[in-house]
N, C-alpha and C. Protein backbone atom coordinates (compact mmCIF):
# COMPACT_ATOMS: atom_id res chain seq x y z
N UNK A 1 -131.01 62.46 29.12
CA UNK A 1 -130.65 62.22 27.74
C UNK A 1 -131.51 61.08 27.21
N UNK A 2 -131.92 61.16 26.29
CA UNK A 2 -133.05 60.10 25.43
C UNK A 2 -132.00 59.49 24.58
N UNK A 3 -132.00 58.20 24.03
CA UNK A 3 -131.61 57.48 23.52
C UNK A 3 -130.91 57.88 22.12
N UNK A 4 -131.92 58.85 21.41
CA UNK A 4 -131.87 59.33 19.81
C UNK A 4 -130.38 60.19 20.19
N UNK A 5 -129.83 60.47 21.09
CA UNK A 5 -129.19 61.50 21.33
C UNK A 5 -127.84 60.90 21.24
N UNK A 6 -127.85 59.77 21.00
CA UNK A 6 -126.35 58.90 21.16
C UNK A 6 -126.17 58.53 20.12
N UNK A 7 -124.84 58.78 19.94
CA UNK A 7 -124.19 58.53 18.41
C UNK A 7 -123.79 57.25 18.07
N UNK A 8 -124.18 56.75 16.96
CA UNK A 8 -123.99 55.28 16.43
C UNK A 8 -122.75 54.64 16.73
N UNK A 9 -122.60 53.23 17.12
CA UNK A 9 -121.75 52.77 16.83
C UNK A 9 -121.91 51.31 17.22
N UNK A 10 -121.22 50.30 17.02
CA UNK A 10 -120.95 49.30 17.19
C UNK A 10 -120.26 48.25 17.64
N UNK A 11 -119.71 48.93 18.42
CA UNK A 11 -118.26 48.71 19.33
C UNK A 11 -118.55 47.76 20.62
N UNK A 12 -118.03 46.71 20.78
CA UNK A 12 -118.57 46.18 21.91
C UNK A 12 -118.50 46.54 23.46
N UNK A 13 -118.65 46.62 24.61
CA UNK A 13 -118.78 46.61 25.22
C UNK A 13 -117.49 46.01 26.32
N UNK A 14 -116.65 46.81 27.15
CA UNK A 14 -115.85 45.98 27.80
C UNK A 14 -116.30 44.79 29.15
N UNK A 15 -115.38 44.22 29.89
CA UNK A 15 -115.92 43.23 31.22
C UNK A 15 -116.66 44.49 32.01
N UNK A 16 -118.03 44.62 31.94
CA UNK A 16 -118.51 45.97 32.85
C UNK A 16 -119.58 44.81 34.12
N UNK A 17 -119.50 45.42 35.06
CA UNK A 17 -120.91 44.63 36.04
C UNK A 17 -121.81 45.61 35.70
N UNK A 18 -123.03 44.84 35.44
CA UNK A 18 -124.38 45.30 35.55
C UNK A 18 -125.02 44.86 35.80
N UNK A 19 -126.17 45.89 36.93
CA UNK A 19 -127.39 45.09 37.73
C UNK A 19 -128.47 45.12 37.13
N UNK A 20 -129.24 44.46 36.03
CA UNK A 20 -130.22 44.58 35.76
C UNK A 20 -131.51 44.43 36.33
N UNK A 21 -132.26 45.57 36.54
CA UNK A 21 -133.83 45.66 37.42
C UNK A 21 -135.33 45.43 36.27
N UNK A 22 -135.89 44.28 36.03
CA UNK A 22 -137.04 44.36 35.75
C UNK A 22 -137.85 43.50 36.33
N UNK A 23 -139.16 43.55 36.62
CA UNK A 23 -140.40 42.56 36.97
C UNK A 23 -140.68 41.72 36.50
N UNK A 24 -140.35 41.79 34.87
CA UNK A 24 -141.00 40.73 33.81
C UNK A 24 -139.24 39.99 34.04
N UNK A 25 -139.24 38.52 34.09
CA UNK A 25 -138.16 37.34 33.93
C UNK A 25 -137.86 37.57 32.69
N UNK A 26 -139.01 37.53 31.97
CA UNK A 26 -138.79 37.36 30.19
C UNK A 26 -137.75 38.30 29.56
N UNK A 27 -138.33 39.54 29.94
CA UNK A 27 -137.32 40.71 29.65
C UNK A 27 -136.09 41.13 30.30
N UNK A 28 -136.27 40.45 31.47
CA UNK A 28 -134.84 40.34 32.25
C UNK A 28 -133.92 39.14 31.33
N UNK A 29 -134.00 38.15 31.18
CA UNK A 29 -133.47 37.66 30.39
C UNK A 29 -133.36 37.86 29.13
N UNK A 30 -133.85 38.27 28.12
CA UNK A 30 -133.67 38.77 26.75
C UNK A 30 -132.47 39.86 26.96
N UNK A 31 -132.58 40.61 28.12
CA UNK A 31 -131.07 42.46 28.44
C UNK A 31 -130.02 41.66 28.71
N UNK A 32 -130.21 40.14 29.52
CA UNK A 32 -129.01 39.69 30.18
C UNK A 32 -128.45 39.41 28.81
N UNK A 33 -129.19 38.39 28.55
CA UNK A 33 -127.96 38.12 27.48
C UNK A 33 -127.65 38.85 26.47
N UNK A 34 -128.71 39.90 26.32
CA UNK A 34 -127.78 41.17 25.09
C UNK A 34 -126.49 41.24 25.69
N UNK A 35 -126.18 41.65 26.91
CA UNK A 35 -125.56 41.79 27.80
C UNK A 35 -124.04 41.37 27.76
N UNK A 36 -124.24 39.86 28.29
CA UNK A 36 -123.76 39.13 28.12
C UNK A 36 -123.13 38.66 26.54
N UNK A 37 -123.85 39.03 26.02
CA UNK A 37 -122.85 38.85 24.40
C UNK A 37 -121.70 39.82 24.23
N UNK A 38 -121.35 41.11 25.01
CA UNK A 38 -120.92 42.22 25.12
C UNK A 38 -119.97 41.16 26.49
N UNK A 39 -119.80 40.38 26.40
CA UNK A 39 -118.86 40.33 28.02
C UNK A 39 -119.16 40.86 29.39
N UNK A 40 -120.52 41.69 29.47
CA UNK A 40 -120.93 41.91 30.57
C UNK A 40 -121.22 40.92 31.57
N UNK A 41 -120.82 41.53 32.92
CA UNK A 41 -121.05 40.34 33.99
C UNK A 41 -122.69 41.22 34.61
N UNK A 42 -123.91 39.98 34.47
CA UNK A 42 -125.34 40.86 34.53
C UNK A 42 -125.78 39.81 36.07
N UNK A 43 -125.99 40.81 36.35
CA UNK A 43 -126.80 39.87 38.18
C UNK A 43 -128.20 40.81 37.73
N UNK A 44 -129.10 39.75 37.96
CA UNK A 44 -130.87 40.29 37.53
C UNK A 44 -131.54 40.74 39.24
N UNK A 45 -132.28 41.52 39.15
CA UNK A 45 -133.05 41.49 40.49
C UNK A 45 -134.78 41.88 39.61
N UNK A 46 -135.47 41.35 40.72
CA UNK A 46 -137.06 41.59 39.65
C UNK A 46 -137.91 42.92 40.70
N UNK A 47 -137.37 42.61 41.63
CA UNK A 47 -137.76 44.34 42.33
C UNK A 47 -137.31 45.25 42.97
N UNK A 48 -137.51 46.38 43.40
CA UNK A 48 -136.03 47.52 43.54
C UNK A 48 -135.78 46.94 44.92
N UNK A 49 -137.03 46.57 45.64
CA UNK A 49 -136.00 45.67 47.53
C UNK A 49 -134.57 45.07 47.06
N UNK A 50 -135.11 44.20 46.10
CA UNK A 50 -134.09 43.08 45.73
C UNK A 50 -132.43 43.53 45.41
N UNK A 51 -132.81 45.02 44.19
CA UNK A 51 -131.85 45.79 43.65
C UNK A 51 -130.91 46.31 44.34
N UNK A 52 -131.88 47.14 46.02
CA UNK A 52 -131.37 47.70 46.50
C UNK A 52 -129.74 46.93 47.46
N UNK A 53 -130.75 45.71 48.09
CA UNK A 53 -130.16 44.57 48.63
C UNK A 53 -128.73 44.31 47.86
N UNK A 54 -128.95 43.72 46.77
CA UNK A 54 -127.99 43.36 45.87
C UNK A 54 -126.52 44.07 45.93
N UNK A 55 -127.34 45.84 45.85
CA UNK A 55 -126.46 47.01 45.78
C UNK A 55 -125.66 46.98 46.58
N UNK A 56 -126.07 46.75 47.85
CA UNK A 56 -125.57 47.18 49.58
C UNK A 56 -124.44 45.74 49.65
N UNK A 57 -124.32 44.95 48.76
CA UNK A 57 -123.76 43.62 48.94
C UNK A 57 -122.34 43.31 47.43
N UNK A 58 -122.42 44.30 46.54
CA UNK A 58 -121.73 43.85 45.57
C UNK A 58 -121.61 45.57 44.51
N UNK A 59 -120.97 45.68 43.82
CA UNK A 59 -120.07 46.75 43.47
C UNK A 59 -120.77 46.74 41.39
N UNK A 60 -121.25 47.32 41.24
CA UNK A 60 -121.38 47.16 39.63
C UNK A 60 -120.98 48.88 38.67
N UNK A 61 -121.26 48.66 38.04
CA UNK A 61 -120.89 49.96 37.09
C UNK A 61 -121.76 50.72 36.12
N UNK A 62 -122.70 50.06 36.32
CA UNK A 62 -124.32 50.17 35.95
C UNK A 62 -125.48 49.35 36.38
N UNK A 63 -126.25 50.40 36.31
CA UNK A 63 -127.74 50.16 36.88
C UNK A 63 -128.78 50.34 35.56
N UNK A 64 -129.38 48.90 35.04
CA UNK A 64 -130.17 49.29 34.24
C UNK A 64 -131.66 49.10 34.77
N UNK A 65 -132.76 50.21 34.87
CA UNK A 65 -133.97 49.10 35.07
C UNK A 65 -135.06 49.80 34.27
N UNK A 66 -135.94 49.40 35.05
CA UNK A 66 -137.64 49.24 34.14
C UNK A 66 -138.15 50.66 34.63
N UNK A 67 -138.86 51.03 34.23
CA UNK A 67 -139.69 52.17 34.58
C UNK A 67 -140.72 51.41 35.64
N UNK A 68 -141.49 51.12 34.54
CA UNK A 68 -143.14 50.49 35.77
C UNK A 68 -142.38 48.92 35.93
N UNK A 69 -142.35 49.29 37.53
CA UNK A 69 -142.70 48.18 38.02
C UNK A 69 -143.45 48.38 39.71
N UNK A 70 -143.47 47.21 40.19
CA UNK A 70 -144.98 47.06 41.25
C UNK A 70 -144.00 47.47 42.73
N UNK A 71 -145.10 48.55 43.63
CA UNK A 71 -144.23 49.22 45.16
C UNK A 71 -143.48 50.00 44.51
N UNK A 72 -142.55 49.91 43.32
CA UNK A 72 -141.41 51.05 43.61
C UNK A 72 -141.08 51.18 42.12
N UNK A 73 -141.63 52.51 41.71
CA UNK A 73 -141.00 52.72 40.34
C UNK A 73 -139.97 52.91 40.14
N UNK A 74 -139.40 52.78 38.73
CA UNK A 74 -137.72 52.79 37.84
C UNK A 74 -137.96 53.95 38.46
N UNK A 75 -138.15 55.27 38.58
CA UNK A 75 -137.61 56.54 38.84
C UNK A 75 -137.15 56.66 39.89
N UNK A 76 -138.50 55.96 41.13
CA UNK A 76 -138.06 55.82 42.44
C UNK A 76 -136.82 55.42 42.98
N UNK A 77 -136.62 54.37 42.13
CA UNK A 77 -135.44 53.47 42.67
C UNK A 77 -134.35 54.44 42.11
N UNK A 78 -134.39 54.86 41.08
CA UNK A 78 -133.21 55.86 40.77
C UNK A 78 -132.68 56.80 41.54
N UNK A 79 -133.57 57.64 41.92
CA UNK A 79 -133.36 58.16 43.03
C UNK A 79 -132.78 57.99 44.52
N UNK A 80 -133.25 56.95 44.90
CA UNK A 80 -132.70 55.98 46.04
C UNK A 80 -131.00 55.48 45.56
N UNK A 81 -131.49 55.23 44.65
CA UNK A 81 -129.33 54.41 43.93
C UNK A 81 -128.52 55.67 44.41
N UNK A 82 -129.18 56.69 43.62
CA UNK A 82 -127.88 58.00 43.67
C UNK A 82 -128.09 58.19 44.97
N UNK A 83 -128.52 58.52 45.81
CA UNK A 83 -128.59 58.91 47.23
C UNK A 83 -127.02 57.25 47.67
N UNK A 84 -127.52 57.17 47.43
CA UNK A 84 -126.43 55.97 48.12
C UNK A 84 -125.40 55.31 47.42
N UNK A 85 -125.55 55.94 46.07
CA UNK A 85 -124.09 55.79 44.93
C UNK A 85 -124.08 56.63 43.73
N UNK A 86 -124.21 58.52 44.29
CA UNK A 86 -123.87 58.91 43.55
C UNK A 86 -123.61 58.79 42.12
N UNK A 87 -122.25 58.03 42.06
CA UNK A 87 -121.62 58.32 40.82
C UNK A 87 -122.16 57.14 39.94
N UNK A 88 -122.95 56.46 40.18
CA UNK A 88 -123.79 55.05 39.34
C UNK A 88 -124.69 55.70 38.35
N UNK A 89 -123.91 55.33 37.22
CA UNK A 89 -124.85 55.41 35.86
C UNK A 89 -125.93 54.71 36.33
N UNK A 90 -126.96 55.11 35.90
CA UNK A 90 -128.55 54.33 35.59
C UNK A 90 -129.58 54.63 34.53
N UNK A 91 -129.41 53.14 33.54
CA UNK A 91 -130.26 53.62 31.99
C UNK A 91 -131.62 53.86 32.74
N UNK A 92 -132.52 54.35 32.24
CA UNK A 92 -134.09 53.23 32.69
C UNK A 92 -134.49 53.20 31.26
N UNK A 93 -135.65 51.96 31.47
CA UNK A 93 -135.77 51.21 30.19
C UNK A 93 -137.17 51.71 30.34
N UNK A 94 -137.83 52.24 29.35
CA UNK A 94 -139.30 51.84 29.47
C UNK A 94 -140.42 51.82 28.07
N UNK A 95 -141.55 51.23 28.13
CA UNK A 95 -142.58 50.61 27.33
C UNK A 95 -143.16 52.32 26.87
N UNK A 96 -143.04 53.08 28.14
CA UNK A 96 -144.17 54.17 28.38
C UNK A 96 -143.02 55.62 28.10
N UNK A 97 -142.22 55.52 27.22
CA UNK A 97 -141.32 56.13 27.17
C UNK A 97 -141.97 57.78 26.57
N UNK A 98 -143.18 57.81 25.78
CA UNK A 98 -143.62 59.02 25.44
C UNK A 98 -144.32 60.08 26.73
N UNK A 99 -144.95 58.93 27.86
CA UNK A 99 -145.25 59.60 28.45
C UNK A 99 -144.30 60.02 29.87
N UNK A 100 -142.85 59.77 29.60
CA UNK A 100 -141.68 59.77 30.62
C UNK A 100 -141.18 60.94 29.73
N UNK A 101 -141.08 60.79 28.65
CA UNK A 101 -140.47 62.05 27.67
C UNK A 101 -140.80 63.14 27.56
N UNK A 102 -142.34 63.28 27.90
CA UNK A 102 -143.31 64.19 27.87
C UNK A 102 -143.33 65.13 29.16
N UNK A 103 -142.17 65.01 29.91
CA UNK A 103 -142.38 65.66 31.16
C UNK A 103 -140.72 66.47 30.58
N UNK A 104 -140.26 66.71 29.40
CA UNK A 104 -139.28 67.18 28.81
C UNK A 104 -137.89 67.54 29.66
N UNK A 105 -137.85 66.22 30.40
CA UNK A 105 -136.75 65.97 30.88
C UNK A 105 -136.14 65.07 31.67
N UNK A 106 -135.45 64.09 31.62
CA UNK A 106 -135.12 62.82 32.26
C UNK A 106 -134.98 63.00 33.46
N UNK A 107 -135.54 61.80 33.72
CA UNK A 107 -136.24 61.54 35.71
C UNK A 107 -134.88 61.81 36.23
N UNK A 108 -135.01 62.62 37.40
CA UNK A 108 -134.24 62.84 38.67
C UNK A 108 -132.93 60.90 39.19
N UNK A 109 -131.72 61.26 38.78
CA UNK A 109 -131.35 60.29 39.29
C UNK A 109 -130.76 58.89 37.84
N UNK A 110 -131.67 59.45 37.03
CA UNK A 110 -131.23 58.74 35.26
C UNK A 110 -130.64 59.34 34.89
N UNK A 111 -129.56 58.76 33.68
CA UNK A 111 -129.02 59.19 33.15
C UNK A 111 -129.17 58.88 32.08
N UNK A 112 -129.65 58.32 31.08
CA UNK A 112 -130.13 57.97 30.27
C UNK A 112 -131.52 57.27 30.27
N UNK A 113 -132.56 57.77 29.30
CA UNK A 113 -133.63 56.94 29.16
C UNK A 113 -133.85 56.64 27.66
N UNK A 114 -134.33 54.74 27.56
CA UNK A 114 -134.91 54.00 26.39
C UNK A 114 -135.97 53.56 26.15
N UNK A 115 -136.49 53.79 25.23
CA UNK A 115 -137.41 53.10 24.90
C UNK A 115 -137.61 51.74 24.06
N UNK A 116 -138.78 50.86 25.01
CA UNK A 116 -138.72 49.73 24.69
C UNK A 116 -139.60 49.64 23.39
N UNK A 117 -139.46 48.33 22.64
CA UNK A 117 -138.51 47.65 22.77
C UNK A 117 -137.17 48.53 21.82
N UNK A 118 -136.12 47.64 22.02
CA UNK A 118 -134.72 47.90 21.65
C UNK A 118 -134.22 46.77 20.65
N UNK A 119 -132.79 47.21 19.88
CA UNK A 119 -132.01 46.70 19.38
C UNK A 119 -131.00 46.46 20.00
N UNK A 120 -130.35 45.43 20.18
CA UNK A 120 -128.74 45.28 20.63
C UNK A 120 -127.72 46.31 20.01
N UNK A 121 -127.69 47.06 19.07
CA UNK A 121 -127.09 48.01 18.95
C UNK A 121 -126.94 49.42 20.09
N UNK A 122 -128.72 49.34 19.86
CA UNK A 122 -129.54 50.48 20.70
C UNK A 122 -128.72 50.49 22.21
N UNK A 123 -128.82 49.26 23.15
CA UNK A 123 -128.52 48.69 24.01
C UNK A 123 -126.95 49.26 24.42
N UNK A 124 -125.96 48.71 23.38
CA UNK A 124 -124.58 48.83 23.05
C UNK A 124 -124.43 50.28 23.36
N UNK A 125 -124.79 50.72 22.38
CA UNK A 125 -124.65 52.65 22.36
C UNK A 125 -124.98 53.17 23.73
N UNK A 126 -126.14 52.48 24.29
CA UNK A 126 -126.71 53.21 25.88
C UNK A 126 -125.39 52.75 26.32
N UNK A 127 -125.00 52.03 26.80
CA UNK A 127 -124.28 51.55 27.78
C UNK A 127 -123.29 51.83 27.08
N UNK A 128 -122.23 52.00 26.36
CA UNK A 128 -120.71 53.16 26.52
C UNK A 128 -121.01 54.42 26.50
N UNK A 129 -122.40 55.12 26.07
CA UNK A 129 -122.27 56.52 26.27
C UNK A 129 -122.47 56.85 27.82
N UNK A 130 -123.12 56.07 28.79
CA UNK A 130 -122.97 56.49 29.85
C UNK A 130 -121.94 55.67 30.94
N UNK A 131 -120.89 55.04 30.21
CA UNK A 131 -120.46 54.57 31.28
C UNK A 131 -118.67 55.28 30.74
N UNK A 132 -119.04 56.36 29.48
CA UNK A 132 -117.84 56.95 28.75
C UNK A 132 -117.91 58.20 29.78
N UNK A 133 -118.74 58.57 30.78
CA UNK A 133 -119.12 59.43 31.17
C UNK A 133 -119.15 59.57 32.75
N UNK A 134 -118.54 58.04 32.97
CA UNK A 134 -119.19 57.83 34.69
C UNK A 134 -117.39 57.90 34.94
């Protein structure tokens, strides 16, 4: 499911855990605290080792990450999550979203894909439509 596909709203966000996965700090911090304005509890990891680690150690309710990042792509790692937690929503976020779109159908293991950059609305809407769903 692509982003355009989710119906507006503005509703905040309940106490949800989420693991946020990106490489860049910068942009890991700009999601946390969207995040976090929503009452989300956000633990950051900057590469999928880290993510995976994290995973095997603590319980969340979403998985958001990056597409490109370095050793192990957002898809990759998606794939790997569901193998070992199924039922885990996972947005992926990405820069390169035309050419992820262009394969006319969301990566194996996502459940939603965005394109960067975003609005905190944008953000909002991803995260209750797939966690209205998990």
């Amino acid at each position: 499911m692509i982003i355009s596909d989710v119906p507006a709203s503005t509703t905040p966000t309940t106490t949800w855990r989420v693991l946020l996965v990106d490489d860049d700090p910068l942009v890991c911090d700009s999601i946390r605290r969207m995040l976090e304005f929503d009452q989300c509890q956000v633990q950051a990891a900057t590469s999928a080792a880290d993510a995976l680690a994290i995973c095997e150690r603590d319980v969340f309710n979403l998985v958001i990450l990056d597409y490109m990042m370095p050793i192990m792509k957002g898809d990759q790692l998606a794939v790997a999550l569901k193998a070992r937690y199924p039922d885990m929503p996972i947005i992926m976020i990405t820069a390169d979203a035309e050419k992820v779109e262009g394969t006319l159908e969301t990566p194996a293991g996502v459940d939603l894909l965005m394109a960067k950059p975003f609005q905190l609305t944008d953000l909002r809407q991803a995260v209750r439509k797939v966690l209205a769903g998990a």
